[in-house]
C-alpha atoms as a PDB file:
ATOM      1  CA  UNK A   1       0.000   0.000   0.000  1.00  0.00           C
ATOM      2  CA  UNK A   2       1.302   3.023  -1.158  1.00  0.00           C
ATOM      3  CA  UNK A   3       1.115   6.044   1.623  1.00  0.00           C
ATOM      4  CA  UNK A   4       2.498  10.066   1.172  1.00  0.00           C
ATOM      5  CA  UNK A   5       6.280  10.983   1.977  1.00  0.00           C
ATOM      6  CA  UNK A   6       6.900  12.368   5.256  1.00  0.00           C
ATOM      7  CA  UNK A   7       4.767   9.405   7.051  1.00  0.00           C
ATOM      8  CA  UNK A   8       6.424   9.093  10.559  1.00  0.00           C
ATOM      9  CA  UNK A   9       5.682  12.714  11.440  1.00  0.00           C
ATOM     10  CA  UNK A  10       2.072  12.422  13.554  1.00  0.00           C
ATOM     11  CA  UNK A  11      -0.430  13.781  10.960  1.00  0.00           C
ATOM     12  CA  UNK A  12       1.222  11.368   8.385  1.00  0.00           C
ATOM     13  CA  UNK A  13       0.607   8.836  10.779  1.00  0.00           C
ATOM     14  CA  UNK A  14      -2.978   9.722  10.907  1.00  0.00           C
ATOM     15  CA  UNK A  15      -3.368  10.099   7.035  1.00  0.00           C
ATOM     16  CA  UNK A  16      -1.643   6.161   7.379  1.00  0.00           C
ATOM     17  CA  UNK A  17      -4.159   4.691   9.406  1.00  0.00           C
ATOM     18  CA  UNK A  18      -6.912   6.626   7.676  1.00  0.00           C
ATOM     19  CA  UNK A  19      -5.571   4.903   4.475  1.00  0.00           C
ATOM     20  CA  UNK A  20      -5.202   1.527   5.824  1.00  0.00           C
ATOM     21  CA  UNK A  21      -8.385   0.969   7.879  1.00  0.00           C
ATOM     22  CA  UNK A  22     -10.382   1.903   4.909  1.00  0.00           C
ATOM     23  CA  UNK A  23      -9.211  -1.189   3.063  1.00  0.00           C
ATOM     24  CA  UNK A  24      -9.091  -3.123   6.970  1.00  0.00           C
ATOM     25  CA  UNK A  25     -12.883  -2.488   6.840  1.00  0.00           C
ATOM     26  CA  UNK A  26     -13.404  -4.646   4.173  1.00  0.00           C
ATOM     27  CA  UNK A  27     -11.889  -7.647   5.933  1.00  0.00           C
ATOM     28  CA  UNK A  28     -11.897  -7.021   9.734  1.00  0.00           C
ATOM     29  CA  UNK A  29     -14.792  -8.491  12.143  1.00  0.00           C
ATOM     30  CA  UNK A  30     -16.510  -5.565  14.231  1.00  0.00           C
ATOM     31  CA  UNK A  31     -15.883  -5.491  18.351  1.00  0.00           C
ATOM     32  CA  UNK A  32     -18.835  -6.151  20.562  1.00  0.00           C
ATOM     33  CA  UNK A  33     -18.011  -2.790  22.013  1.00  0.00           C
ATOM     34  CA  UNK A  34     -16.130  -0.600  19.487  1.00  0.00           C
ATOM     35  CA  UNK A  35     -17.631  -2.114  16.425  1.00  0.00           C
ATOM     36  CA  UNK A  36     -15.168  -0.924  13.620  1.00  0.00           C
ATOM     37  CA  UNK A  37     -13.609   1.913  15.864  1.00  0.00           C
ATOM     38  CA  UNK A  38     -10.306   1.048  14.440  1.00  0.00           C
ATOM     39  CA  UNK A  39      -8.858   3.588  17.067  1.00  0.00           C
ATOM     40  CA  UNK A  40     -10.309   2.063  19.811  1.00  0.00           C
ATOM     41  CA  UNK A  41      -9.047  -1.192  19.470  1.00  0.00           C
ATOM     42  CA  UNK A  42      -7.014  -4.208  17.196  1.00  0.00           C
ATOM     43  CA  UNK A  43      -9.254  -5.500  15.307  1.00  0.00           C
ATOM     44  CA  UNK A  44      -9.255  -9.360  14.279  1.00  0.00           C
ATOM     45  CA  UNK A  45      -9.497 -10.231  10.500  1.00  0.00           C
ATOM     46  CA  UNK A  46     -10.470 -12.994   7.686  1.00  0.00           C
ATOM     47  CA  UNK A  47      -7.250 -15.259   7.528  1.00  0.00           C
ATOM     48  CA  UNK A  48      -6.087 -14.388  11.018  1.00  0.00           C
ATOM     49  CA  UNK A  49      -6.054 -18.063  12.451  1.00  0.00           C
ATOM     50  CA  UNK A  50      -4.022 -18.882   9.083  1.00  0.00           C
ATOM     51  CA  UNK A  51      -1.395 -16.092  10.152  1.00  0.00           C
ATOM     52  CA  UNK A  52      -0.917 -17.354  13.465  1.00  0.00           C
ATOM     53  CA  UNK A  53      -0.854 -20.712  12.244  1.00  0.00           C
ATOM     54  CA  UNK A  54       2.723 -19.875  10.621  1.00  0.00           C
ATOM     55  CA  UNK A  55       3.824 -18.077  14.029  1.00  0.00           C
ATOM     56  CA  UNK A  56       2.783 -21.668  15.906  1.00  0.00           C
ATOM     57  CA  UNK A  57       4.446 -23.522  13.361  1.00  0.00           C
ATOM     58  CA  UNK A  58       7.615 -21.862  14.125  1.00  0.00           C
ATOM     59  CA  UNK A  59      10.050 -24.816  16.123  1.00  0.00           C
ATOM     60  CA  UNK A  60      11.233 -21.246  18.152  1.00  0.00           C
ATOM     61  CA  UNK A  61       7.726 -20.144  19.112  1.00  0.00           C
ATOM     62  CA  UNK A  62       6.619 -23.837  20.245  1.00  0.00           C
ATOM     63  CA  UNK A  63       9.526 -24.276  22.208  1.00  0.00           C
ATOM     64  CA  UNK A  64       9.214 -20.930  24.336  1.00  0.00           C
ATOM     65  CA  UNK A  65       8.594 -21.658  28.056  1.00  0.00           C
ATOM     66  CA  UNK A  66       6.784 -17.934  28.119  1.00  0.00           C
ATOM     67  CA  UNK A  67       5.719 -15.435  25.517  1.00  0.00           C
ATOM     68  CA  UNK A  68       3.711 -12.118  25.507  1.00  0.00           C
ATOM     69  CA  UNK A  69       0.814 -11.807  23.554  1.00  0.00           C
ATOM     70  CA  UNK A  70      -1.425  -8.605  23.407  1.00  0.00           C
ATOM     71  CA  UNK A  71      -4.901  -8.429  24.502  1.00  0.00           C
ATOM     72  CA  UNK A  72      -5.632  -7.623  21.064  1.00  0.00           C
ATOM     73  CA  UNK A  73      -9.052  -9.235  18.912  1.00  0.00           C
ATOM     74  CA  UNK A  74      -6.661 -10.550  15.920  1.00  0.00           C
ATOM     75  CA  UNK A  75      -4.343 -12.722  18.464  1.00  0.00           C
ATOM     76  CA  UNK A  76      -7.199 -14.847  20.565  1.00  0.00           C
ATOM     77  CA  UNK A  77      -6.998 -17.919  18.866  1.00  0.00           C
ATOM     78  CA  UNK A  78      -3.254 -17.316  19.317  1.00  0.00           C
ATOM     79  CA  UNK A  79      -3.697 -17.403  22.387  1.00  0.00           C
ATOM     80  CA  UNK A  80      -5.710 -20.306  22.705  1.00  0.00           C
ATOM     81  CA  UNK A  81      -3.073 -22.419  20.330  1.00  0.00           C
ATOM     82  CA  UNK A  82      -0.118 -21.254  22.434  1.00  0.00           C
ATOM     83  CA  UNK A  83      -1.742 -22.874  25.443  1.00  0.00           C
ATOM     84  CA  UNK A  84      -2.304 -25.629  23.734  1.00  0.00           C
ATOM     85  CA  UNK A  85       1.053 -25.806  22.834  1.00  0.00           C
ATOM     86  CA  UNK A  86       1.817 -25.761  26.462  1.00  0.00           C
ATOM     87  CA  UNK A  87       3.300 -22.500  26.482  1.00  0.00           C
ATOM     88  CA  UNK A  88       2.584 -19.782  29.293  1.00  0.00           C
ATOM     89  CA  UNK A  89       1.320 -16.588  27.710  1.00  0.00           C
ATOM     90  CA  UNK A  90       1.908 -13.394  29.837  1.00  0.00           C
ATOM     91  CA  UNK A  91      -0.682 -10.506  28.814  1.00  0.00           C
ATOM     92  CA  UNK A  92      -1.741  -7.338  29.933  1.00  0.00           C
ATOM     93  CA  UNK A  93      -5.872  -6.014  30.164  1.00  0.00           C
ATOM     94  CA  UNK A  94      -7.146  -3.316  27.512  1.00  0.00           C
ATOM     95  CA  UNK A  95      -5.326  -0.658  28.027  1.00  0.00           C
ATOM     96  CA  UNK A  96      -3.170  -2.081  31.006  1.00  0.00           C
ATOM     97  CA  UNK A  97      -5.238  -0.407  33.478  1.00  0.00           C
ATOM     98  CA  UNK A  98      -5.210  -4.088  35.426  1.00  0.00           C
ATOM     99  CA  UNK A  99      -1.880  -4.627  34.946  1.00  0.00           C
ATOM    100  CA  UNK A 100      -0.505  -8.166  34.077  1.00  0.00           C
ATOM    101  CA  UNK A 101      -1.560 -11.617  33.291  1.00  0.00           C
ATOM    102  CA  UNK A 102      -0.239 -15.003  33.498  1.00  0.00           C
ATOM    103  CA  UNK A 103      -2.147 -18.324  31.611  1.00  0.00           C
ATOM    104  CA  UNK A 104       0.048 -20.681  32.872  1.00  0.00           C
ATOM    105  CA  UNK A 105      -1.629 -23.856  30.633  1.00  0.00           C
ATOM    106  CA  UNK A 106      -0.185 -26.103  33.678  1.00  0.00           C
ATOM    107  CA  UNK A 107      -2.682 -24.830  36.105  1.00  0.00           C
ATOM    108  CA  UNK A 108      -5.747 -23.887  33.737  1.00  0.00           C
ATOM    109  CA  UNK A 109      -8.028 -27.319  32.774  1.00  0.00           C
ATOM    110  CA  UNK A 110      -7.643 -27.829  29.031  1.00  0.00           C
ATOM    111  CA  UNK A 111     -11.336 -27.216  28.939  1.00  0.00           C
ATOM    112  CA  UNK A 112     -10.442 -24.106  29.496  1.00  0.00           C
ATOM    113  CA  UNK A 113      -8.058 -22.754  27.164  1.00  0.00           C
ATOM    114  CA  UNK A 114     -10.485 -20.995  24.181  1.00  0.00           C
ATOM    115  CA  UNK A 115     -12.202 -19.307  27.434  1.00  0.00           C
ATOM    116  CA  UNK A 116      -8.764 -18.110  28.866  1.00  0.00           C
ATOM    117  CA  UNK A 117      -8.128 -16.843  25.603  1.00  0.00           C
ATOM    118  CA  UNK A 118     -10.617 -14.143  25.400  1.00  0.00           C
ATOM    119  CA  UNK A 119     -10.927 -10.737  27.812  1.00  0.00           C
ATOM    120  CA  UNK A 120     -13.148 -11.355  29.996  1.00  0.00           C
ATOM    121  CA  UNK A 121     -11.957 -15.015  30.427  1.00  0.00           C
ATOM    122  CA  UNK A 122      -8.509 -13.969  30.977  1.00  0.00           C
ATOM    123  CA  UNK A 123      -9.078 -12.662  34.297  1.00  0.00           C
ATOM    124  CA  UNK A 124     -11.489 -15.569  35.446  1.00  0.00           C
ATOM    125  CA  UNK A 125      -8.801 -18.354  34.587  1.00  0.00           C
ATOM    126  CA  UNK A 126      -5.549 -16.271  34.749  1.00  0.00           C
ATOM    127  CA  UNK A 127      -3.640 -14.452  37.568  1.00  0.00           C
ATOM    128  CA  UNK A 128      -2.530 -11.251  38.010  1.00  0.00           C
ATOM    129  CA  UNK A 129       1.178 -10.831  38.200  1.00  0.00           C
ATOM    130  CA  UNK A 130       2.710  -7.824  39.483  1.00  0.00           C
ATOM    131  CA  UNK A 131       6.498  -6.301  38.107  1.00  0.00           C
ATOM    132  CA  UNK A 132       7.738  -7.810  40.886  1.00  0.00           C
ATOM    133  CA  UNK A 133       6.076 -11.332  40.543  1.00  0.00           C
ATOM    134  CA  UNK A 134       7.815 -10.896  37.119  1.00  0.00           C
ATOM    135  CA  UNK A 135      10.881 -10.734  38.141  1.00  0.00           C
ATOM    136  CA  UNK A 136      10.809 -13.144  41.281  1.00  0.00           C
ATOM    137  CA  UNK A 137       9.322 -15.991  38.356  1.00  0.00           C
ATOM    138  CA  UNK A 138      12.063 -15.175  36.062  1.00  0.00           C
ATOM    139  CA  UNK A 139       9.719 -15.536  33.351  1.00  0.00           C
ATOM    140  CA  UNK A 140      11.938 -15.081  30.344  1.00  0.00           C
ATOM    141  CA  UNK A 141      10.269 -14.502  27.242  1.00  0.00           C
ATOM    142  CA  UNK A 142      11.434 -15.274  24.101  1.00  0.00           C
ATOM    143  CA  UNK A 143       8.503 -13.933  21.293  1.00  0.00           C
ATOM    144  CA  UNK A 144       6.605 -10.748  22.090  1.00  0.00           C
ATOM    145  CA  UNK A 145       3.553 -10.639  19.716  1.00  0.00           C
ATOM    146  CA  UNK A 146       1.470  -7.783  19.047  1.00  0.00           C
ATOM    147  CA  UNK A 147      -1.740  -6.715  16.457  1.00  0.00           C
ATOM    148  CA  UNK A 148      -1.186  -3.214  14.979  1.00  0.00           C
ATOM    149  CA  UNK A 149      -2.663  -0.931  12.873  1.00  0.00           C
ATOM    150  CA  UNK A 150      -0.605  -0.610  10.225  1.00  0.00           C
ATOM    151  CA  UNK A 151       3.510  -1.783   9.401  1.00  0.00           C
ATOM    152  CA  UNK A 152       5.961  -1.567   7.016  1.00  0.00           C
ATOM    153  CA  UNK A 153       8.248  -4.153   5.834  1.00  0.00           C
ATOM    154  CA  UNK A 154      11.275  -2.775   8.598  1.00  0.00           C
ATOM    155  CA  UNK A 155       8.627  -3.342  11.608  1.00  0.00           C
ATOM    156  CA  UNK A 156       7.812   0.201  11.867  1.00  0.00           C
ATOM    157  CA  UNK A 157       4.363   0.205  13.453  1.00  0.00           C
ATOM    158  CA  UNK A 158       1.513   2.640  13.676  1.00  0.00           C
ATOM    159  CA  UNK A 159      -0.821   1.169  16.312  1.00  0.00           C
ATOM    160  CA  UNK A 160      -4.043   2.963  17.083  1.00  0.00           C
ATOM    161  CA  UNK A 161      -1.392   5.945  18.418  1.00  0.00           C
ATOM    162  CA  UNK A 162      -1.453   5.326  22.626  1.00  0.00           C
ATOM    163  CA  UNK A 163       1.960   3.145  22.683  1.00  0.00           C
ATOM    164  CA  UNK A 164       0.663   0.522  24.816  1.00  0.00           C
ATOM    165  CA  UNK A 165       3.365  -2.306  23.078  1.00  0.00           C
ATOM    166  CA  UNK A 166       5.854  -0.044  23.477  1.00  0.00           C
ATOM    167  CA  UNK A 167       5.132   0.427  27.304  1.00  0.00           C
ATOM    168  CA  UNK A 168       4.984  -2.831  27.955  1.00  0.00           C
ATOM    169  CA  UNK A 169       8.183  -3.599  26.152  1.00  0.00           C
ATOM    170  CA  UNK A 170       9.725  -1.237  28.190  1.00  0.00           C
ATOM    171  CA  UNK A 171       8.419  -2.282  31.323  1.00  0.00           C
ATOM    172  CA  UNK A 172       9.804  -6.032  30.696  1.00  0.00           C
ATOM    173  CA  UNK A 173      13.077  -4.643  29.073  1.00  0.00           C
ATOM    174  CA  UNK A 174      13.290  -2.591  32.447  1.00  0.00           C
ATOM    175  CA  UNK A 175      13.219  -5.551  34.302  1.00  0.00           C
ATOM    176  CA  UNK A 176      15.374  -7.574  32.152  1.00  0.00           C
ATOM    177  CA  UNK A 177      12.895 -10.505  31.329  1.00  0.00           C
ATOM    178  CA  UNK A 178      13.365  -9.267  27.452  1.00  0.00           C
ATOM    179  CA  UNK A 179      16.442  -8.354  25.437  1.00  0.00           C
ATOM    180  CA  UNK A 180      17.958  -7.484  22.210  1.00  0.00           C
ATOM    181  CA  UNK A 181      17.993 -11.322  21.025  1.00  0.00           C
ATOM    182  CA  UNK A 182      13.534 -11.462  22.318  1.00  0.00           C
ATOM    183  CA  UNK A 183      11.441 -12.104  18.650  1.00  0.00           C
ATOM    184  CA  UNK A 184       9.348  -9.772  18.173  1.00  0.00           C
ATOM    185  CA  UNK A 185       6.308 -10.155  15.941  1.00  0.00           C
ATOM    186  CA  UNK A 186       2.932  -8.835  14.582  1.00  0.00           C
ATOM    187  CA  UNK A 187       0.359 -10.794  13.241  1.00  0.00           C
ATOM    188  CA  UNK A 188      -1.719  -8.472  10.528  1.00  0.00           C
ATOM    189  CA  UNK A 189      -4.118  -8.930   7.513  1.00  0.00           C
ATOM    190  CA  UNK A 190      -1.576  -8.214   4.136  1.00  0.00           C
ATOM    191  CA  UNK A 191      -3.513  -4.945   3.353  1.00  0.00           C
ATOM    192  CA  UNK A 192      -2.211  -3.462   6.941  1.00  0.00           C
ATOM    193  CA  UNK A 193       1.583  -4.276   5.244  1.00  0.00           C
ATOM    194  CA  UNK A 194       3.263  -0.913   3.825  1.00  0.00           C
ATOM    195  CA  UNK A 195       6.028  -0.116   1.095  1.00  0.00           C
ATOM    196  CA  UNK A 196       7.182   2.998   2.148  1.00  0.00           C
ATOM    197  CA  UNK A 197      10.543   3.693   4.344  1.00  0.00           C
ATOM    198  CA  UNK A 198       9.587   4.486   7.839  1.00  0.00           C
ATOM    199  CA  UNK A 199      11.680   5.923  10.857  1.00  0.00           C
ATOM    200  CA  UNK A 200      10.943   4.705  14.258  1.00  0.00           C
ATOM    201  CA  UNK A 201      11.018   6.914  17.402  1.00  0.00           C
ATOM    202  CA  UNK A 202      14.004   6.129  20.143  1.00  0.00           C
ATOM    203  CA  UNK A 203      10.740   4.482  21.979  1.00  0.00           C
ATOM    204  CA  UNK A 204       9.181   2.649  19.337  1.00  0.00           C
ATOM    205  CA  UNK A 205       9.338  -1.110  19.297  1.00  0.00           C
ATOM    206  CA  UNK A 206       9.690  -2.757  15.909  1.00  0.00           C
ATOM    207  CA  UNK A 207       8.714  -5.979  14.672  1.00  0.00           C
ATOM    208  CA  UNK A 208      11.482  -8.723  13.655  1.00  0.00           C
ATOM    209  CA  UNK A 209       8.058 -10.435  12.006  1.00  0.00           C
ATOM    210  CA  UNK A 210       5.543  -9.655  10.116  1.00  0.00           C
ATOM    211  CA  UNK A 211       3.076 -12.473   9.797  1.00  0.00           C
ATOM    212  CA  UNK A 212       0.232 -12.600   7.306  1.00  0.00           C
ATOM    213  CA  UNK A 213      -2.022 -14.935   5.969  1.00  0.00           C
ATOM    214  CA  UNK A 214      -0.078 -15.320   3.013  1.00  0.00           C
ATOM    215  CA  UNK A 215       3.696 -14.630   3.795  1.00  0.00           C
ATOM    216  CA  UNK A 216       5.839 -14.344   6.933  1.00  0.00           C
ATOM    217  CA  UNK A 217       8.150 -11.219   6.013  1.00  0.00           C
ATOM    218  CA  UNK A 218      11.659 -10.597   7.949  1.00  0.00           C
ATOM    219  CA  UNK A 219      12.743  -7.546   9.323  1.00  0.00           C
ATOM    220  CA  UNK A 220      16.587  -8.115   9.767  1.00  0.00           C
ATOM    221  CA  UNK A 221      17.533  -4.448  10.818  1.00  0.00           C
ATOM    222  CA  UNK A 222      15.204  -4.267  13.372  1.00  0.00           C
ATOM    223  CA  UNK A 223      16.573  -3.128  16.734  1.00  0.00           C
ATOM    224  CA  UNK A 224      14.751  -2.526  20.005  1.00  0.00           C
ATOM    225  CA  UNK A 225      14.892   0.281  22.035  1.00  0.00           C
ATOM    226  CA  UNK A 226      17.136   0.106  25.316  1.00  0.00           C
ATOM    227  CA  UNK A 227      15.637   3.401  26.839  1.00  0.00           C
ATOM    228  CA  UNK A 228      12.776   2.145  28.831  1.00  0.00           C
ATOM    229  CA  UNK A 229      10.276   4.364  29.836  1.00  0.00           C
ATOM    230  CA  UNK A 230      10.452   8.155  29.097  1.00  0.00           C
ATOM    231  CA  UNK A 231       8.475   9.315  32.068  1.00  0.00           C
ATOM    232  CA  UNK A 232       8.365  12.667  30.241  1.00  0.00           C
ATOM    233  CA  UNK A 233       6.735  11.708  27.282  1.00  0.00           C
ATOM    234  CA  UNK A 234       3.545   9.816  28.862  1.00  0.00           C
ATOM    235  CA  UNK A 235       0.061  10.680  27.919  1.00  0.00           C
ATOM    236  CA  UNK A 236      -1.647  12.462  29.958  1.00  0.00           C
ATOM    237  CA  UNK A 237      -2.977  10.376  32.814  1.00  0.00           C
ATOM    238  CA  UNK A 238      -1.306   7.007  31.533  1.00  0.00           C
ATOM    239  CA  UNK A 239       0.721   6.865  35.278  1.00  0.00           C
ATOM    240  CA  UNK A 240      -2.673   7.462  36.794  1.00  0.00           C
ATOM    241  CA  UNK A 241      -4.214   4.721  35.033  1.00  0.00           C
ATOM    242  CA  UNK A 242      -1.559   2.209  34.819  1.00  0.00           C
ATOM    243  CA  UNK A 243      -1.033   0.624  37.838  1.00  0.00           C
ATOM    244  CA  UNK A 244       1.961  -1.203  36.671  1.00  0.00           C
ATOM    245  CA  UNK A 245       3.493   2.112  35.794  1.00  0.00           C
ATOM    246  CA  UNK A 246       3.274   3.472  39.062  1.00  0.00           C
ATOM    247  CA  UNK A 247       4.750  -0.045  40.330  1.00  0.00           C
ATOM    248  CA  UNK A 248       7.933   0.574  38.426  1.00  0.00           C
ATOM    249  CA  UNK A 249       8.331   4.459  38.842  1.00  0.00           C
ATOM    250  CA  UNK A 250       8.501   3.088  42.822  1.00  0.00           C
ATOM    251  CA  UNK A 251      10.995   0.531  41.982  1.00  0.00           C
ATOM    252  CA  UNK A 252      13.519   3.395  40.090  1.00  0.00           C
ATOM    253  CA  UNK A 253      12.980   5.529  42.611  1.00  0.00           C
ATOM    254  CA  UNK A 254      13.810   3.075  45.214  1.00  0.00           C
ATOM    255  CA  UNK A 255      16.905   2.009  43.935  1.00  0.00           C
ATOM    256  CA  UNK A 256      17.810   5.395  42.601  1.00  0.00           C
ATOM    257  CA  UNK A 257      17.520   4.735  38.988  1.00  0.00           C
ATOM    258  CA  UNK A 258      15.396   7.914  38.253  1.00  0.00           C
ATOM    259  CA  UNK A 259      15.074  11.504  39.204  1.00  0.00           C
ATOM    260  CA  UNK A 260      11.560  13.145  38.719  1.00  0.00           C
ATOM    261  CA  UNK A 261      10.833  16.970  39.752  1.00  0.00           C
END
């Protein structure tokens, strides 16, 4: 998909996702809640089970002991297969705004997996795991998978513009449970794939995938960021509403990592 020069600047970005979720429309399944609010939410697709077939066939993904997946609608049967696969999936709630998740498929009956898959099953079967619980379980994750709203073929991403990915990679960066050599991926309908030469921000975390139903595309110059979080460049109210946020500004401050006026 073709887009104008000058796309990473922030009205580009919105011309971008303007441009893609026009032609997402005609393939994506509406939300219960948000319907086809494309910037409200990830939406799942026609051919997305096929896309994350090719992640799950992956001899790297199925031997993970723990991987992130987003909460987003395009991942849940993902989610479901990674279980299956008798991997533990840590997620995060819409938005983060309840923090963490573990599905650890060892304690969660098999009956249960498609249920522990979705939202609101997540936190019936899951657990809530703090940063610290994190770091105590040493739950080292090799793939980091994500939906998006749009992507290029270096793993620039536009999401639907809040950052939550890159948040949460720079929560688990922060506390060392991902690194330079953690896979990261996004799962996305072809039409959300873009031509064009993209720059990411110093904050912005690129994929090393790009999975769609028809192709699995490689992204070898991607490199993560290493700055964690930019306290300065938060939304407004995201360390109000973030619990895990507020968790790790405590945890700087405590061990003198950060100083905020």
């Amino acid at each position: 998909m073709a887009i104008p020069d000058g796309a990473s600047s922030p009205s580009h970005k919105d011309v971008v996702r303007a441009k893609v979720w026009q032609e997402l429309r005609k393939v994506a399944y509406p939300d219960s809640r948000f319907h086809y609010d494309f910037s409200s939410f990830i939406a799942d697709f026609v051919g997305s089970e096929a896309a994350a077939d090719k992640l799950l066939a992956m001899p790297s993904y199925r031997g993970s002991s723990t991987v992130f997946i987003t909460p987003d609608n395009c991942l849940e049967y993902l989610r479901e297969q990674t279980l299956k696969a008798g991997v533990r999936v840590l997620m995060t709630t819409y938005g983060i705004r309840r923090g963490f998740w573990l599905l650890d498929p060892a304690a969660i009956d098999p009956a249960l997996y498609q249920y522990a898959a979705t939202l609101d099953g997540l936190e019936k079967v899951g657990r809530p795991v703090s940063l610290a619980e994190i770091t105590e379980l040493d739950l080292r994750i090799s793939f980091m998978v994500t939906g998006t709203g749009a992507i290029n073929h270096g793993g620039v991403r536009f999401g639907k513009g809040h950052g939550f990915f890159d948040l949460e990679w720079a929560m688990l960066y922060t506390l060392e449970v991902v690194s330079q050599n953690t896979m990261t991926a996004a799962v996305v309908h072809d039409c959300q794939v873009l031509d064009e030469e993209l720059h990411p921000e110093t904050y912005d975390t690129v994929c090393n995938l790009i999975i769609t139903p028809s192709r699995v595309l490689r992204a070898e110059a991607a490199v993560q960021p290493t700055c964690g979080i930019l306290w300065d460049r938060l939304e407004d109210g995201m360390l109000e509403d973030i619990p895990p946020l507020q968790e790790l500004l405590a945890m700087e401050k405590a061990v003198g990592m950060l100083v905020r006026d």
